[in-house]
Protein backbone atom coordinates (compact mmCIF):
# COMPACT_ATOMS: atom_id res chain seq x y z
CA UNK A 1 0.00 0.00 0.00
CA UNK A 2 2.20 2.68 -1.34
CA UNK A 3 -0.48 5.56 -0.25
CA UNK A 4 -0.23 5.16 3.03
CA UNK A 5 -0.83 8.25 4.74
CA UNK A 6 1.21 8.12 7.92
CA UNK A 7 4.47 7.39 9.57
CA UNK A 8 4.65 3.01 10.08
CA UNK A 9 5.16 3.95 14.04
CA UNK A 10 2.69 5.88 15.76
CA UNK A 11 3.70 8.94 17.03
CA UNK A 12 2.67 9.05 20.22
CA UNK A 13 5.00 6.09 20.61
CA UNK A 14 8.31 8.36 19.44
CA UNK A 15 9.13 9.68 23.15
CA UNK A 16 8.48 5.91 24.48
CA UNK A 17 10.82 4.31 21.21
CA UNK A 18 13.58 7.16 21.63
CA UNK A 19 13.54 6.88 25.98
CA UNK A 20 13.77 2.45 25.23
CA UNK A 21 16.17 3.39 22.75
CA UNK A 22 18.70 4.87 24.98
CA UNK A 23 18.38 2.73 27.74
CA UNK A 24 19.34 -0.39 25.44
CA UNK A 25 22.21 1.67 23.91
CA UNK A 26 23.14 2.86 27.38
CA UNK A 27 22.92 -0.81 28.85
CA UNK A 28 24.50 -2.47 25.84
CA UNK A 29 27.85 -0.02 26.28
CA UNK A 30 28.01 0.12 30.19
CA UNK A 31 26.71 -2.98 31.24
CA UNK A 32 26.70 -6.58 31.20
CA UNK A 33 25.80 -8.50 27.82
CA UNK A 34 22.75 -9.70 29.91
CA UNK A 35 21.66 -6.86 31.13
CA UNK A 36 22.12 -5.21 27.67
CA UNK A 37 19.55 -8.36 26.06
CA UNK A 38 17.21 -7.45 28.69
CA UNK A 39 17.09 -3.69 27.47
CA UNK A 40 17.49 -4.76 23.83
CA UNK A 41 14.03 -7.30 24.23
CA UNK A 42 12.53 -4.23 26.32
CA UNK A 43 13.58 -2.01 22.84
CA UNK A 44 12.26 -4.38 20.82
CA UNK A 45 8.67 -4.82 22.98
CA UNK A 46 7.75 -1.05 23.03
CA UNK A 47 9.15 -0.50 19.19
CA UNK A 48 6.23 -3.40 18.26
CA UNK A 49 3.75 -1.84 20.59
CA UNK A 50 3.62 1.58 18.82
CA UNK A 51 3.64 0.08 15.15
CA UNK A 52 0.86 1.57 12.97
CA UNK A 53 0.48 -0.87 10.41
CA UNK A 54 -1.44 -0.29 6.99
CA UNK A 55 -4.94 -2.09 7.13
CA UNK A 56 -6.86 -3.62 4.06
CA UNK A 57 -9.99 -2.05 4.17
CA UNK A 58 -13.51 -4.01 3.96
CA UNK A 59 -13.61 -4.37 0.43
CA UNK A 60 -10.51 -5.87 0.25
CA UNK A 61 -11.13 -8.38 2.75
CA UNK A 62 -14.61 -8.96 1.64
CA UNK A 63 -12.91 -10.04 -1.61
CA UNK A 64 -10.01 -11.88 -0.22
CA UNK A 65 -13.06 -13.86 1.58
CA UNK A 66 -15.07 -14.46 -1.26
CA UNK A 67 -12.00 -15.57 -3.82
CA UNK A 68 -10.92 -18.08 -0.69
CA UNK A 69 -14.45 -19.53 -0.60
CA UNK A 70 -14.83 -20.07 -3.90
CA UNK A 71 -11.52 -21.44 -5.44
CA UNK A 72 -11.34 -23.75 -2.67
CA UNK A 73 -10.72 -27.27 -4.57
């Protein structure tokens, strides 16, 4: 969906994605390798909780539905 029209992360997330950011950039050169993976993961959680993906609208589904349906063999 090339039209899109906003950002893939939502940005109420940026403040949340830029703080976890740090932290797991701060860990990873001042701490253990653990501690860094737990910060990384952490990262990694909150950068997949403020995604915004594109959605296929009704149509689109309605027709994926009805072409799965009926070309079933």
């Amino acid at each position: 969906m090339p039209d899109y029209p906003h950002p893939l992360i939502a940005k109420e997330g940026w403040p949340f994605i830029a703080i976890s950011f740090a932290l797991a950039l701060g860990a990873t050169l001042l701490f253990a390798p653990a501690v860094a993976f737990i910060f990384g993961v952490i990262f990694i959680f909150v950068l997949q909780f403020f995604r915004d993906p594109p959605l296929a609208s009704f149509w689109q589904l309605f027709v994926a539905d009805i072409h799965v349906h009926c070309c079933k063999s």
